[in-house]
C-alpha atoms as a PDB file:
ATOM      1  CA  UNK A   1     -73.493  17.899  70.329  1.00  0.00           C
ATOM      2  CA  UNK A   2     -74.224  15.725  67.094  1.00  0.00           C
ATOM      3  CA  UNK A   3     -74.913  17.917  64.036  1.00  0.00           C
ATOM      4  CA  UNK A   4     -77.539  15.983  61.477  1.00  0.00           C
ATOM      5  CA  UNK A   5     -75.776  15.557  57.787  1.00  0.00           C
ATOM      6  CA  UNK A   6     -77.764  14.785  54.614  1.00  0.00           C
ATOM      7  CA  UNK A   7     -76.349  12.283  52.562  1.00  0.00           C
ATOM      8  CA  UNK A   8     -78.341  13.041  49.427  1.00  0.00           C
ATOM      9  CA  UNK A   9     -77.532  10.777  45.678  1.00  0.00           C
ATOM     10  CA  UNK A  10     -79.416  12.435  42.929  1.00  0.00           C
ATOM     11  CA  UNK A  11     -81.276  10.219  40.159  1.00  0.00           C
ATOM     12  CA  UNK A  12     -82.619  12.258  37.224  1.00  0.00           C
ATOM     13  CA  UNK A  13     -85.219   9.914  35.563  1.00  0.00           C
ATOM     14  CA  UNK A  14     -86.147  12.164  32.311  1.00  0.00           C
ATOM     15  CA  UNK A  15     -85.427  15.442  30.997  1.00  0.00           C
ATOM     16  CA  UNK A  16     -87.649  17.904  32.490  1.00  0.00           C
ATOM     17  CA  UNK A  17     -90.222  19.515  29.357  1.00  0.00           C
ATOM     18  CA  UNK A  18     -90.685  22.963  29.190  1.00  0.00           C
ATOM     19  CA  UNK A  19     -93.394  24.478  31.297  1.00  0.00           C
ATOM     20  CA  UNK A  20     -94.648  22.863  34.383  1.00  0.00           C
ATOM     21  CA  UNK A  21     -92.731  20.147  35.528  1.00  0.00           C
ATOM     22  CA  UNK A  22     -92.781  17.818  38.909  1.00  0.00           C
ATOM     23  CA  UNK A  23     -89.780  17.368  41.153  1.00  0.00           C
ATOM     24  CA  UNK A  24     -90.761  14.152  43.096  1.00  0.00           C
ATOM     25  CA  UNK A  25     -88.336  14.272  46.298  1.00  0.00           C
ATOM     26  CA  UNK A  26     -87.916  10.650  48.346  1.00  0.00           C
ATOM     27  CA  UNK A  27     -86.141  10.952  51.723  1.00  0.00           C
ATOM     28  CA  UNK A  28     -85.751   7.776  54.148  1.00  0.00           C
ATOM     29  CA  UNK A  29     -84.614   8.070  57.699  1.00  0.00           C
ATOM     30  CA  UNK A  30     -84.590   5.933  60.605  1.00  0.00           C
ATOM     31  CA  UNK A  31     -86.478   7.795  62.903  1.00  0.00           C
ATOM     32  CA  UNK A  32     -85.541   7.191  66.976  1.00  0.00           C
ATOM     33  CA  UNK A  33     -87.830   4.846  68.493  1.00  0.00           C
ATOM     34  CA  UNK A  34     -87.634   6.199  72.059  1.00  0.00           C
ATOM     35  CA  UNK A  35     -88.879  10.219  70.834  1.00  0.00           C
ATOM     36  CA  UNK A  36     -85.070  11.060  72.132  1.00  0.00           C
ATOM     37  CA  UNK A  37     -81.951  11.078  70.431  1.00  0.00           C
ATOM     38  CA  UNK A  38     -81.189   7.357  70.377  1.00  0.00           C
ATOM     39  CA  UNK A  39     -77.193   7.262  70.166  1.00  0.00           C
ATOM     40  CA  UNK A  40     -77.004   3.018  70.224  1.00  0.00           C
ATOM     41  CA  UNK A  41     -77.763   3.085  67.150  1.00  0.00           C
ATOM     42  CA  UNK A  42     -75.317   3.789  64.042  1.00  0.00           C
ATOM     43  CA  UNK A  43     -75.395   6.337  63.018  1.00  0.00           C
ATOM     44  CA  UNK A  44     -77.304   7.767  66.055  1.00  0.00           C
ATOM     45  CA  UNK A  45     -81.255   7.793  65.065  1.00  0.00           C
ATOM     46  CA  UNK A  46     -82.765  11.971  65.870  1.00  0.00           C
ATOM     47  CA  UNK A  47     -86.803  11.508  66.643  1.00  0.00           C
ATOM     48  CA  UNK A  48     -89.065  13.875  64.605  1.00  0.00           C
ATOM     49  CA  UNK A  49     -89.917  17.111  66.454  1.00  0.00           C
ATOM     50  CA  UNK A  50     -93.508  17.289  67.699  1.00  0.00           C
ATOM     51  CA  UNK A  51     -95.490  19.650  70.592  1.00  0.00           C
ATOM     52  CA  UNK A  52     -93.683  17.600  72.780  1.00  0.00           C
ATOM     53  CA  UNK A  53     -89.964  16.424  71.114  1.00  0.00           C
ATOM     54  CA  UNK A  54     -89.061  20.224  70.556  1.00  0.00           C
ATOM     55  CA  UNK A  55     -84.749  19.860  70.783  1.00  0.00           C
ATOM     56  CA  UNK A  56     -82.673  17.418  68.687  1.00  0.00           C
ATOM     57  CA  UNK A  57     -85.290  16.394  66.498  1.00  0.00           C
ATOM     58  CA  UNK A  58     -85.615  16.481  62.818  1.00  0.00           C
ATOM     59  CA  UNK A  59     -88.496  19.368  60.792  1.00  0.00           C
ATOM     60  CA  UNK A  60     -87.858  17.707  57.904  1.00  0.00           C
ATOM     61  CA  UNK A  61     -86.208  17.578  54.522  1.00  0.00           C
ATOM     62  CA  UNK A  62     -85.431  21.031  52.821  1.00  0.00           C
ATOM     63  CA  UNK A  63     -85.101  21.003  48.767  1.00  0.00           C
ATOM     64  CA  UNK A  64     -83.955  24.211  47.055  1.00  0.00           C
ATOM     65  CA  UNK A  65     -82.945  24.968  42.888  1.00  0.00           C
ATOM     66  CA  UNK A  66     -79.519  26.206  43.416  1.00  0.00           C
ATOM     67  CA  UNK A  67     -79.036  27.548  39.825  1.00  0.00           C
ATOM     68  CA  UNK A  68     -78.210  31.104  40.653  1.00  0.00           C
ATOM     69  CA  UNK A  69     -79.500  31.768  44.393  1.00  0.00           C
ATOM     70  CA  UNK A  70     -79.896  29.304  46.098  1.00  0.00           C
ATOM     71  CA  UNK A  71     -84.267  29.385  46.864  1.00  0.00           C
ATOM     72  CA  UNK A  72     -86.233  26.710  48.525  1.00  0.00           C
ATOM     73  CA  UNK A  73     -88.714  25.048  46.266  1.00  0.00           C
ATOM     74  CA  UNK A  74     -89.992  23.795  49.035  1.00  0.00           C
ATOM     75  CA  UNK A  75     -90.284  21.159  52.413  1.00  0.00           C
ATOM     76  CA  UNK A  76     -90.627  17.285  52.904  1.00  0.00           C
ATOM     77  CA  UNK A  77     -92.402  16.774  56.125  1.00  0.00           C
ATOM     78  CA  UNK A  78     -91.918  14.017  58.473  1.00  0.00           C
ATOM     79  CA  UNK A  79     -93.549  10.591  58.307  1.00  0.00           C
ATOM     80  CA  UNK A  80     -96.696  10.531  60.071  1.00  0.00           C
ATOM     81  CA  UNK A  81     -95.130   7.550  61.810  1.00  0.00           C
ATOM     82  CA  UNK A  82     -91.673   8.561  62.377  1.00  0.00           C
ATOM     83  CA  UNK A  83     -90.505   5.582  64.349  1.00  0.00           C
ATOM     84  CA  UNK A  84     -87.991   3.236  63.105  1.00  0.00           C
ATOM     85  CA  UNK A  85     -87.053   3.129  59.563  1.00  0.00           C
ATOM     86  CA  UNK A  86     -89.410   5.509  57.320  1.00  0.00           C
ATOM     87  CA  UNK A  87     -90.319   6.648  53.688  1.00  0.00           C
ATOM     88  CA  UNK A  88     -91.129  10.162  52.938  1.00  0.00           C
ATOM     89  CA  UNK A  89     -91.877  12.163  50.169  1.00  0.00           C
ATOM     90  CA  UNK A  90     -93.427  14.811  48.377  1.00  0.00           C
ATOM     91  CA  UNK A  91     -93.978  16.312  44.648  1.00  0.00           C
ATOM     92  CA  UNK A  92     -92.908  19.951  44.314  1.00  0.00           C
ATOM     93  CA  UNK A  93     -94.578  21.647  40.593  1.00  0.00           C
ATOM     94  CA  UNK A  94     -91.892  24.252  39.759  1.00  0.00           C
ATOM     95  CA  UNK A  95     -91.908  25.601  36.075  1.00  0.00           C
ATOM     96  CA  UNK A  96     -88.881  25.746  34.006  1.00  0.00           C
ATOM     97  CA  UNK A  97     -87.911  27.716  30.802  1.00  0.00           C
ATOM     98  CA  UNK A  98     -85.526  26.481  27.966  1.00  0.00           C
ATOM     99  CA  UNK A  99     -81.715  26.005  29.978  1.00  0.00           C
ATOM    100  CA  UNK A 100     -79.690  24.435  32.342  1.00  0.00           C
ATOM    101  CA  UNK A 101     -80.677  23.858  36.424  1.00  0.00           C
ATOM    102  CA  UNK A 102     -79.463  22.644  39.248  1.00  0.00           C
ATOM    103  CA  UNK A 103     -81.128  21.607  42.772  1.00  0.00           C
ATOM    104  CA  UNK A 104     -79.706  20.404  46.125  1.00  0.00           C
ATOM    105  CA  UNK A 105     -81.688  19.308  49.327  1.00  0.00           C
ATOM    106  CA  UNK A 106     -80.648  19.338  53.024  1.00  0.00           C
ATOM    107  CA  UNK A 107     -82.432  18.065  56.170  1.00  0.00           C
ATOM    108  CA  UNK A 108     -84.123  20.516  58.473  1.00  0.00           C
ATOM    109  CA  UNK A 109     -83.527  20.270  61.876  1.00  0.00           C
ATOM    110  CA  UNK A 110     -83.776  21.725  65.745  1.00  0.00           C
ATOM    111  CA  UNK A 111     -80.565  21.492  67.646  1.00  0.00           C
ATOM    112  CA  UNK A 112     -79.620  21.045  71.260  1.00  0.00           C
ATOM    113  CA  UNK A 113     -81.310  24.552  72.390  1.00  0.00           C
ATOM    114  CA  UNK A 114     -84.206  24.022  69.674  1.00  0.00           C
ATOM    115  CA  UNK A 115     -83.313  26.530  67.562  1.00  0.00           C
ATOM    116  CA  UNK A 116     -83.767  25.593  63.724  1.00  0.00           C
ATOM    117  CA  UNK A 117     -80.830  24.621  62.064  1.00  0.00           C
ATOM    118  CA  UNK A 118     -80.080  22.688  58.370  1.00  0.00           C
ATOM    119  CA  UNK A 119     -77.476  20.007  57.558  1.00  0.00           C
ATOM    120  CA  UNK A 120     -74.615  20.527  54.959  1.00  0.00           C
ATOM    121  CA  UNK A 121     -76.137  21.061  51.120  1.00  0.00           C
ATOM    122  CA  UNK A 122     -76.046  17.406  49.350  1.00  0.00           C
ATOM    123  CA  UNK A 123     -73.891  18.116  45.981  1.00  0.00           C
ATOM    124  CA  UNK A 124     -76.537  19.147  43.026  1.00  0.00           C
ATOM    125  CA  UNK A 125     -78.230  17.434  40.421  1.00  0.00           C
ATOM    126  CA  UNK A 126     -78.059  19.369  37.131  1.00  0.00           C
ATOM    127  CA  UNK A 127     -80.739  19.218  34.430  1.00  0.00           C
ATOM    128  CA  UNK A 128     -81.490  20.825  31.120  1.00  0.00           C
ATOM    129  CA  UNK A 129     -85.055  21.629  30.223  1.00  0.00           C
ATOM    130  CA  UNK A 130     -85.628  21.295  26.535  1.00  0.00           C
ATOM    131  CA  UNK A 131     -87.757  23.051  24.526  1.00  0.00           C
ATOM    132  CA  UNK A 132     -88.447  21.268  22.203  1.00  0.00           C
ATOM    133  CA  UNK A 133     -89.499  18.194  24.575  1.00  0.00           C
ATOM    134  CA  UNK A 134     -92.515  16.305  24.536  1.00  0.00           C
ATOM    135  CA  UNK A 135     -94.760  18.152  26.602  1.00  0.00           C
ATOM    136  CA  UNK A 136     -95.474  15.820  30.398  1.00  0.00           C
ATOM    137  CA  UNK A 137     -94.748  15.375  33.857  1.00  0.00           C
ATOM    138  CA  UNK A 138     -91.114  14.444  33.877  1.00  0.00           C
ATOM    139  CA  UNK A 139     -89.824  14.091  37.518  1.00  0.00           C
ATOM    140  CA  UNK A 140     -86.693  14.008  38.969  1.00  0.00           C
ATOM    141  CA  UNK A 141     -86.324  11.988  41.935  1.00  0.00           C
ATOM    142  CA  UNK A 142     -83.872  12.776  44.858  1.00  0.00           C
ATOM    143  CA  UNK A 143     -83.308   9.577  47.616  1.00  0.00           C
ATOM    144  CA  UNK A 144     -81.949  10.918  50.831  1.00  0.00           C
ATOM    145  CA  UNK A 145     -80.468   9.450  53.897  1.00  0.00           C
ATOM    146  CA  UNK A 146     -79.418  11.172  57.189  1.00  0.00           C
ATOM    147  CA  UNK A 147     -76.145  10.526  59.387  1.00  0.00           C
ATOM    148  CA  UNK A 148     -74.967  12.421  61.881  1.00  0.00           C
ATOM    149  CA  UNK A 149     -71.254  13.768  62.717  1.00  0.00           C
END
């Protein structure tokens, strides 16, 4: 049975501000084009899950702050068109006090007997929130790609 790793590299674009900041999460996957687990491909390509694609399949991409416990901030759904080679994304608005932070992300998946699973934490991105910054939307973006084991 193959067991879905995220491969996650963090890029922090600006120093979050204090108060209300957005997390702007990027994940790209190549999606299997035959809805099954497509193992000619390297590294083997999982489909999305749908009503029908319920095993084997990816939920998405999970993204959690890890500072002290580790909590999800919240879920990157599949493409709408998960075939072949996709973008996804999604803006989380968490708000921060004055200190330091730290988030991770890991893809979502169901395994073999379709019970929800999640890949391996990616190492964390830390951040300090400032506060005496310049009040704005600040993001920090995470790009993520899947391989399997």
């Amino acid at each position: 049975m193959k067991r879905l790793t995220c491969i996650l590299a963090f890029l922090l674009l600006a120093v979050p501000a204090f108060g209300s900041t957005s997390l702007t999460v990027n994940a790209t996957y190549v999606y299997s084009a035959t809805g099954t687990l497509d193992a000619t491909q390297t590294p083997p390509a999982f489909p999305a899950c749908s009503s029908t694609v319920t095993t084997n399949c990816i939920t998405g991409f999970n993204v959690y702050d890890v500072t002290s416990t580790k909590t999800l901030i919240g879920t990157i759904p599949n493409s709408t068109t998960p075939t072949g080679k996709q973008n996804v994304s999604d803006t989380f608005v968490k708000t921060y006090t004055p200190g330091n932070y730290s988030i991770d992300a890991a893809c979502a998946y169901k395994d073999a007997n379709g019970n929800a699973a999640e890949g391996p934490a990616s190492s964390p991105v830390s951040f300090t929130v400032n506060a005496a910054a310049v009040p704005g939307s600040p993001s920090i973006t995470v790009t993520v790609t899947v391989t399997t084991n």
